[in-house]
Protein backbone atom coordinates (compact mmCIF):
# COMPACT_ATOMS: atom_id res chain seq x y z
CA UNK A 1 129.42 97.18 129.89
CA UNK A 2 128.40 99.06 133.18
CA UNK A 3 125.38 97.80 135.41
CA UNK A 4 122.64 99.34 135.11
CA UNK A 5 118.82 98.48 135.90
CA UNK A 6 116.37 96.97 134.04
CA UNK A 7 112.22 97.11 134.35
CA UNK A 8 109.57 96.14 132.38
CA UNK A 9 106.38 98.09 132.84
CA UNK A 10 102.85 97.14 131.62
CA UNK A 11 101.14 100.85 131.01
CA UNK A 12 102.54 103.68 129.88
CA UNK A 13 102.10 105.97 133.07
CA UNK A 14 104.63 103.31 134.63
CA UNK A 15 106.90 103.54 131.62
CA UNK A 16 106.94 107.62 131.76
CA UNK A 17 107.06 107.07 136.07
CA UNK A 18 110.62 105.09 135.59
CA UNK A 19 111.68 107.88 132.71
CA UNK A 20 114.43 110.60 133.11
CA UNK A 21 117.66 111.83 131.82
CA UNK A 22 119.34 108.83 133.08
CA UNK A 23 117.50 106.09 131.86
CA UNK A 24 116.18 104.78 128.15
CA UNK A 25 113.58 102.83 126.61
CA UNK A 26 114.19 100.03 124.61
CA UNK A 27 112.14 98.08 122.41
CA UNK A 28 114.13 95.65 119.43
CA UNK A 29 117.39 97.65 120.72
CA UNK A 30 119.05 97.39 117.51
CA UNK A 31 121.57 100.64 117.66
CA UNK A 32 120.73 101.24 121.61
CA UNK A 33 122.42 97.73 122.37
CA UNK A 34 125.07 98.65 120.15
CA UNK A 35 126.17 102.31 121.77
CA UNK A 36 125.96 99.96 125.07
CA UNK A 37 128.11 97.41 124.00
CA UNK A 38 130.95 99.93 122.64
CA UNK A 39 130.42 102.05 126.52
CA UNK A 40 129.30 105.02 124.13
CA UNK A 41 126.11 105.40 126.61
CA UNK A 42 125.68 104.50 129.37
CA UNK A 43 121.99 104.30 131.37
CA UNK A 44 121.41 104.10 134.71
CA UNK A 45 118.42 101.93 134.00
CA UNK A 46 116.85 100.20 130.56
CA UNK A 47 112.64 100.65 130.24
CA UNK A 48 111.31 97.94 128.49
CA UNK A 49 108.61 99.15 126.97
CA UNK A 50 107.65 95.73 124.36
CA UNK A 51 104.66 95.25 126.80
CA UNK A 52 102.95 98.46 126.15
CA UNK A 53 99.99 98.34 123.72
CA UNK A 54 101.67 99.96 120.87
CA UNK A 55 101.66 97.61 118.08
CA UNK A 56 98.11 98.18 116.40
CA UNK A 57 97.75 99.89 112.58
CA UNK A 58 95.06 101.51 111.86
CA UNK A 59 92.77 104.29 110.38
CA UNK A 60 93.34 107.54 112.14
CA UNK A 61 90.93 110.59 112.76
CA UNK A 62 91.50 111.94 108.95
CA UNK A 63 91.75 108.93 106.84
CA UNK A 64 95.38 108.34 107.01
CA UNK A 65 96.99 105.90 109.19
CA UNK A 66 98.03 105.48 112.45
CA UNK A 67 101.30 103.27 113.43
CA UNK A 68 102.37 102.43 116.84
CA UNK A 69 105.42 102.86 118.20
CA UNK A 70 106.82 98.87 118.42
CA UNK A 71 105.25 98.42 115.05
CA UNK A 72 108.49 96.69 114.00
CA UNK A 73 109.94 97.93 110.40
CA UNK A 74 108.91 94.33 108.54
CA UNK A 75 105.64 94.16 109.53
CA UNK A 76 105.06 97.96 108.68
CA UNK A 77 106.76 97.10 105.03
CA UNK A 78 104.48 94.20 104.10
CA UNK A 79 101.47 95.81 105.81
CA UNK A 80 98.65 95.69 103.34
CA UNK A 81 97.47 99.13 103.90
CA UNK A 82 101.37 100.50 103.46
CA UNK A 83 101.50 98.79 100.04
CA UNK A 84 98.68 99.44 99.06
CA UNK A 85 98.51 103.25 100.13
CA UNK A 86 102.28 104.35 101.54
CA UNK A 87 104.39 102.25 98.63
CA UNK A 88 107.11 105.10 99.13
CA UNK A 89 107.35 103.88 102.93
CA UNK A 90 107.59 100.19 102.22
CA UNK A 91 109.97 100.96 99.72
CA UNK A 92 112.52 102.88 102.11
CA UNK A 93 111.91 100.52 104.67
CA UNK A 94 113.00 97.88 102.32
CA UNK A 95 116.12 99.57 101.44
CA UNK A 96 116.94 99.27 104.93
CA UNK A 97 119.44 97.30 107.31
CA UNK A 98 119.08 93.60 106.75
CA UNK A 99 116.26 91.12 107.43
CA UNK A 100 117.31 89.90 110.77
CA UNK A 101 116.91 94.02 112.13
CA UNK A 102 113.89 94.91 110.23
CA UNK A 103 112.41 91.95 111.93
CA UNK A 104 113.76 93.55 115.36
CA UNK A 105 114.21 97.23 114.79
CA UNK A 106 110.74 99.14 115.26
CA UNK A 107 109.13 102.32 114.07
CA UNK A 108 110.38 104.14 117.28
CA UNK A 109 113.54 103.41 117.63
CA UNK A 110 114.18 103.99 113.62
CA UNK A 111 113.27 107.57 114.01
CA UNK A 112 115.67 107.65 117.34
CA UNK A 113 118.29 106.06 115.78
CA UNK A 114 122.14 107.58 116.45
CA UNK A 115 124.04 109.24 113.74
CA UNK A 116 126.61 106.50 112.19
CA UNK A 117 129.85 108.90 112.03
CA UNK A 118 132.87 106.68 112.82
CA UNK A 119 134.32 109.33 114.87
CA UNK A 120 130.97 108.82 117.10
CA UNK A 121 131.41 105.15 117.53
CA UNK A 122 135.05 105.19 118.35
CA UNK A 123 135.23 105.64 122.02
CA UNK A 124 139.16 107.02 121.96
CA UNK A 125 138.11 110.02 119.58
CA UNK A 126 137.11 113.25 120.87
CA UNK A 127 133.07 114.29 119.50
CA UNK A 128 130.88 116.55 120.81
CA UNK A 129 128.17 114.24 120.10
CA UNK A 130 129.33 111.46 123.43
CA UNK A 131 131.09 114.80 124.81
CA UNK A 132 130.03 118.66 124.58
CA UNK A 133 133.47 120.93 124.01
CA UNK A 134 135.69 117.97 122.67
CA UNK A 135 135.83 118.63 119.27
CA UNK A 136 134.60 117.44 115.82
CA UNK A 137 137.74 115.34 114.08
CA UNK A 138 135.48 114.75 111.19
CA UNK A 139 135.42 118.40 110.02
CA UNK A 140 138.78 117.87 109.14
CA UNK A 141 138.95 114.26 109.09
CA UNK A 142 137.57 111.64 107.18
CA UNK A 143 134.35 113.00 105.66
CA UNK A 144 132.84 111.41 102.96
CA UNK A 145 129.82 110.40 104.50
CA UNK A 146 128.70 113.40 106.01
CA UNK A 147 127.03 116.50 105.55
CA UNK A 148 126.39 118.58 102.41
CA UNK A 149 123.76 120.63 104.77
CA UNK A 150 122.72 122.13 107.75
CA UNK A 151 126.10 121.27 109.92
CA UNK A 152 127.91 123.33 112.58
CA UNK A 153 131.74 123.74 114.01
CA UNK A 154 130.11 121.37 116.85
CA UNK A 155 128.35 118.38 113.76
CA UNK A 156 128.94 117.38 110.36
CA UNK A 157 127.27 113.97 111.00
CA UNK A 158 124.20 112.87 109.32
CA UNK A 159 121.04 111.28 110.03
CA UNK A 160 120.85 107.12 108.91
CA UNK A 161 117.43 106.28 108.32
CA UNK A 162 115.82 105.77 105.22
CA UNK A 163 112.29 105.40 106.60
CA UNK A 164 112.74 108.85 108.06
CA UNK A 165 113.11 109.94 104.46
CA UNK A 166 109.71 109.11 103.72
CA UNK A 167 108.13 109.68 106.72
CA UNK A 168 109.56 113.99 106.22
CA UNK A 169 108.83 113.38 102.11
CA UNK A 170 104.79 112.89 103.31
CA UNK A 171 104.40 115.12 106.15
CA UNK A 172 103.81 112.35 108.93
CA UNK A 173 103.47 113.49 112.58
CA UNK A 174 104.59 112.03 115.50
CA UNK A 175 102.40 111.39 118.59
CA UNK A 176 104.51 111.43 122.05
CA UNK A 177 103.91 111.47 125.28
CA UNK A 178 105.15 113.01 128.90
CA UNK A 179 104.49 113.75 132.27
CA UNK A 180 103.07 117.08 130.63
CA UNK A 181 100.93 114.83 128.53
CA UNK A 182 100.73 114.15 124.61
CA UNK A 183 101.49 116.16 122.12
CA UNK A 184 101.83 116.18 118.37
CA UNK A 185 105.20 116.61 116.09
CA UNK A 186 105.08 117.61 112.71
CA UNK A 187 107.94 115.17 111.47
CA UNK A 188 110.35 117.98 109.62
CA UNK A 189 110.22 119.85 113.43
CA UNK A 190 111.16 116.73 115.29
CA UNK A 191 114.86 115.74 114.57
CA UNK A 192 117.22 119.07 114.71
CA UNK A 193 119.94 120.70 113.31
CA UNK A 194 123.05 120.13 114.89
CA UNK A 195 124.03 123.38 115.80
CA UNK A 196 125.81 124.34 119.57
CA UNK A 197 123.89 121.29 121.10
CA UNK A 198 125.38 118.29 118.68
CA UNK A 199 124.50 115.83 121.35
CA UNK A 200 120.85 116.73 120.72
CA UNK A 201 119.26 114.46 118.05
CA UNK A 202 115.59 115.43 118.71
CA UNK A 203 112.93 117.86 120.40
CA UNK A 204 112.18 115.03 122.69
CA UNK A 205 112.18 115.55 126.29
CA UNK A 206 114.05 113.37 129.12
CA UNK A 207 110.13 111.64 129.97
CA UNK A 208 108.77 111.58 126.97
CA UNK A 209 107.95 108.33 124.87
CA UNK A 210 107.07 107.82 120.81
CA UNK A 211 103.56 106.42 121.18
CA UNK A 212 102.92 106.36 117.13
CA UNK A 213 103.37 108.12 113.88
CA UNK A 214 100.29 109.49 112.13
CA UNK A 215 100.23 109.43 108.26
CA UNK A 216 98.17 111.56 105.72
CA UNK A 217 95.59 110.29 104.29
CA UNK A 218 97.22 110.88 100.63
CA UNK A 219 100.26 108.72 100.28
CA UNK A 220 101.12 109.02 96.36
CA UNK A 221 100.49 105.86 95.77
CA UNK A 222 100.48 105.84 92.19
CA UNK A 223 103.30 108.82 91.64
CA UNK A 224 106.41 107.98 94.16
CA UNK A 225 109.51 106.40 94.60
CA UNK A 226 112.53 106.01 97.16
CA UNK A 227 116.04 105.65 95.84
CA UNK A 228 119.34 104.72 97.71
CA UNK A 229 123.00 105.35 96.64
CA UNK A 230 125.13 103.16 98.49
CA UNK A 231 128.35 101.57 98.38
CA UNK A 232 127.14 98.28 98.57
CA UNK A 233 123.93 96.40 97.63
CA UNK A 234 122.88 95.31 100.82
CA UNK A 235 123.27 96.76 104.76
CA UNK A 236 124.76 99.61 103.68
CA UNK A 237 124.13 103.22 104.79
CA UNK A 238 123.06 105.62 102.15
CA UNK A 239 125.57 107.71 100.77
CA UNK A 240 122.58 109.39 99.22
CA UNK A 241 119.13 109.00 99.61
CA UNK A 242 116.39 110.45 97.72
CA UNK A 243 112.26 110.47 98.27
CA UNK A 244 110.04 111.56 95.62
CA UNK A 245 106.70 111.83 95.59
CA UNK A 246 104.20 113.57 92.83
CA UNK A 247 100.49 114.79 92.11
CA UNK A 248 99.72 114.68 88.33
CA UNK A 249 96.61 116.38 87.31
CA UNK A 250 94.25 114.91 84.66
CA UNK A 251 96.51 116.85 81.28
CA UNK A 252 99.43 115.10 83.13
CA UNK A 253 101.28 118.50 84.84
CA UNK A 254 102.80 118.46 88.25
CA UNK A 255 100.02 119.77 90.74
CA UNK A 256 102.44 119.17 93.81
CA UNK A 257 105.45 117.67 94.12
CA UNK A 258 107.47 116.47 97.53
CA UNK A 259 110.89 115.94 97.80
CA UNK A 260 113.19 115.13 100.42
CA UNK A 261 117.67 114.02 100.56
CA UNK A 262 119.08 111.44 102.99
CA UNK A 263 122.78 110.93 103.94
CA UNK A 264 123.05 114.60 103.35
CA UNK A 265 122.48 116.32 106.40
CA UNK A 266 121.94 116.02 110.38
CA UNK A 267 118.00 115.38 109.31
CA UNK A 268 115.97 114.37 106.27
CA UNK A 269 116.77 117.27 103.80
CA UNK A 270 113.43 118.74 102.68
CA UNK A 271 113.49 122.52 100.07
CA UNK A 272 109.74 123.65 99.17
CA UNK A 273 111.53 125.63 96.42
CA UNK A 274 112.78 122.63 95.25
CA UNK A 275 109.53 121.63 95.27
CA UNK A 276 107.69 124.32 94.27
CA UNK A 277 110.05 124.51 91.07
CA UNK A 278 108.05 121.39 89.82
CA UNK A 279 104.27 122.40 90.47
CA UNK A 280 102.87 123.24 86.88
CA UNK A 281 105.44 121.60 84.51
CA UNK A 282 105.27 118.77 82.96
CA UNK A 283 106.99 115.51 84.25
CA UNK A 284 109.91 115.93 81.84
CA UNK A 285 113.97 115.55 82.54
CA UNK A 286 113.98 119.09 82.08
CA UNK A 287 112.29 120.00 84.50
CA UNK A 288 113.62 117.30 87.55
CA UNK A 289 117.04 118.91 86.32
CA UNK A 290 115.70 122.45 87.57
CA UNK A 291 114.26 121.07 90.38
CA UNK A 292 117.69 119.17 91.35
CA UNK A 293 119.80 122.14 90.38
CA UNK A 294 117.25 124.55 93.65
CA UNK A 295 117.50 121.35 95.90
CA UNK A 296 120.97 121.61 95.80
CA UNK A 297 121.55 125.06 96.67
CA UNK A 298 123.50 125.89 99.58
CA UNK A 299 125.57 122.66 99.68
CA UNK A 300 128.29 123.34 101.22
CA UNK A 301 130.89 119.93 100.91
CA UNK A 302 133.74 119.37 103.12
CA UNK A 303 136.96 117.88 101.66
CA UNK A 304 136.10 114.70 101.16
CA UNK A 305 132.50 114.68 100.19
CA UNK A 306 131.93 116.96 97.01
CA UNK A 307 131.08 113.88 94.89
CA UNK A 308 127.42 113.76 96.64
CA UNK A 309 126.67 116.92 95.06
CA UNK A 310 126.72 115.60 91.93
CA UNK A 311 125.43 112.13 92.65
CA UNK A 312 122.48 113.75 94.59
CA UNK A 313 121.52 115.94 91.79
CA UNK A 314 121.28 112.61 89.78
CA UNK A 315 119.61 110.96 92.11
CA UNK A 316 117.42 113.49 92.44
CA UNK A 317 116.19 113.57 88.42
CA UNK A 318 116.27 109.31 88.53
CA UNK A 319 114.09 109.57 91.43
CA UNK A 320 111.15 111.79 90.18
CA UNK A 321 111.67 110.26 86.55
CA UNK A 322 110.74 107.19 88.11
CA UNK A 323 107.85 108.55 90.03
CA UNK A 324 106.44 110.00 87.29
CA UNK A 325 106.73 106.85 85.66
CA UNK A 326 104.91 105.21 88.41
CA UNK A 327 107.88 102.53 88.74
CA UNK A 328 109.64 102.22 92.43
CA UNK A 329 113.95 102.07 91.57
């Protein structure tokens, strides 16, 4: 591991003083530590930012809720308020890593969180990801985890989180903040799209710091569900990863209906046609099958991967068969 400095500040206009291109804030450090460890990044100085007051839940503005930033992902899952009003988001968060991280990892570093290609993490490979111009050996490589959307020549990687899932499945924001001062992220705008800049997981700038994420007030509590394909039951990446959330009027018909894919693409894979196949019908296999069949369009599978076309477009109908049904897996 290479020196570097560390500081702990104790306001946020120190934290976003120390900030820059060469330097990174850390809070539970669960994947940051990691990159360190394997010399995959390497900053000139670590920002401790776990004295910062940014660990307080509450009611925003609208009625939804506000989260801060070192909110860690355990304490977020068995919130009261989550359960009670967000069950999709404990649900995901759940599905998650193991114990021992949830209990570390927070709600800012989840959403900053490195894709987990193997070509990324092994430091001998070539990826434009560490390296712009270098290459992408899993376009041609070994592939089955990656994407089915939204890749490049540059990126076929995906994007790990489940939580994120959610979090682009209800619309959250995120609140951030700069030396140009705060602003607000719709969450489907805030991680990108591979394309010529690979090495670019997010619109965030150099200085500027997650300060919270801001939910609706509507959650879906009683018409959601969150459902992970993996290879195995526990601490395992999704394969595929599916959100569902719906809207039933008072004759039982879809009024709206929210969808969104993990482990299929450089960012939580959202379709309003998808969605807007649903709005109307009633909550029948039928109609989950149509909705599937418009998510799906587009997919484009590399060698490896084709399977997650089909297992998405049943994981897709399980999903919003078991919203309807008001039951969580």
């Amino acid at each position: 591991m290479i020196p570097f400095a560390y500081s702990k500040p104790h306001s946020i206009p120190e934290a976003l003083r120390l900030a820059g291109p060469d330097s990174r804030f850390i809070a539970g450090g669960t994947n940051l530590v990691d990159l360190m460890k394997e010399n995959l990044v390497r900053p000139q100085r670590l920002i401790d930012i776990n004295a910062l007051p940014l660990r307080e839940v509450a009611a925003s503005a609208d009625g939804g809720l506000r989260i801060g930033a070192l909110v860690s992902n355990a304490d977020l899952a068995w919130h009261p308020q989550v359960a009670a009003r967000y069950p999709l988001i404990a649900q995901a968060l759940l599905s998650g890593a193991s114990p021992q991280l949830r209990n570390m990892a927070t709600v800012g570093g989840n959403l900053l969180q490195r894709t987990r290609c193997h070509y990324f993490y092994d430091s001998q490979m070539p990826c434009n990801k560490r390296e712009a111009g270098t290459g992408c050996p899993a376009r041609d490589g070994l592939n089955r985890y990656h994407a089915l959307f939204g890749a490049s020549e540059q990126c076929v990687a995906v994007h790990p989180s489940d939580f994120c899932v959610a979090l682009a499945a209800l619309d959250a924001q995120v609140v951030v903040v700069g030396q140009g001062g705060e602003r607000r992220i719709a969450f489907a705008d805030f991680h990108r799209l591979p394309g010529e800049r690979a090495q670019q997981d997010t619109v965030l700038d150099d200085d500027e710091l997650i300060l919270a994420l801001e939910l609706p007030a509507r959650g879906f509590a009683d018409h959601s569900a969150y459902l992970k394909i993996r290879d195995r039951a526990s601490f395992a990446f999704a394969v595929v990863s599916v959100a569902a959330a719906l809207e039933l009027d008072t004759d039982g018909n879809i009024l709206e209906a929210r969808l969104a894919l993990g482990g299929v693409a450089h960012k939580p894979w959202r379709n309003s046609a998808a969605e807007a196949v649903l709005v109307g019908q009633r909550p029948v296999t039928q109609a989950f099958a149509q909705a599937a069949e418009q998510m799906l369009h587009g997919a484009q599978p590399l060698a490896h991967n084709a399977f997650k076309v089909e297992l998405a477009r049943r994981a897709i109908v399980r999903a919003l068969s078991n919203a309807a049904a008001g039951v969580s897996s």
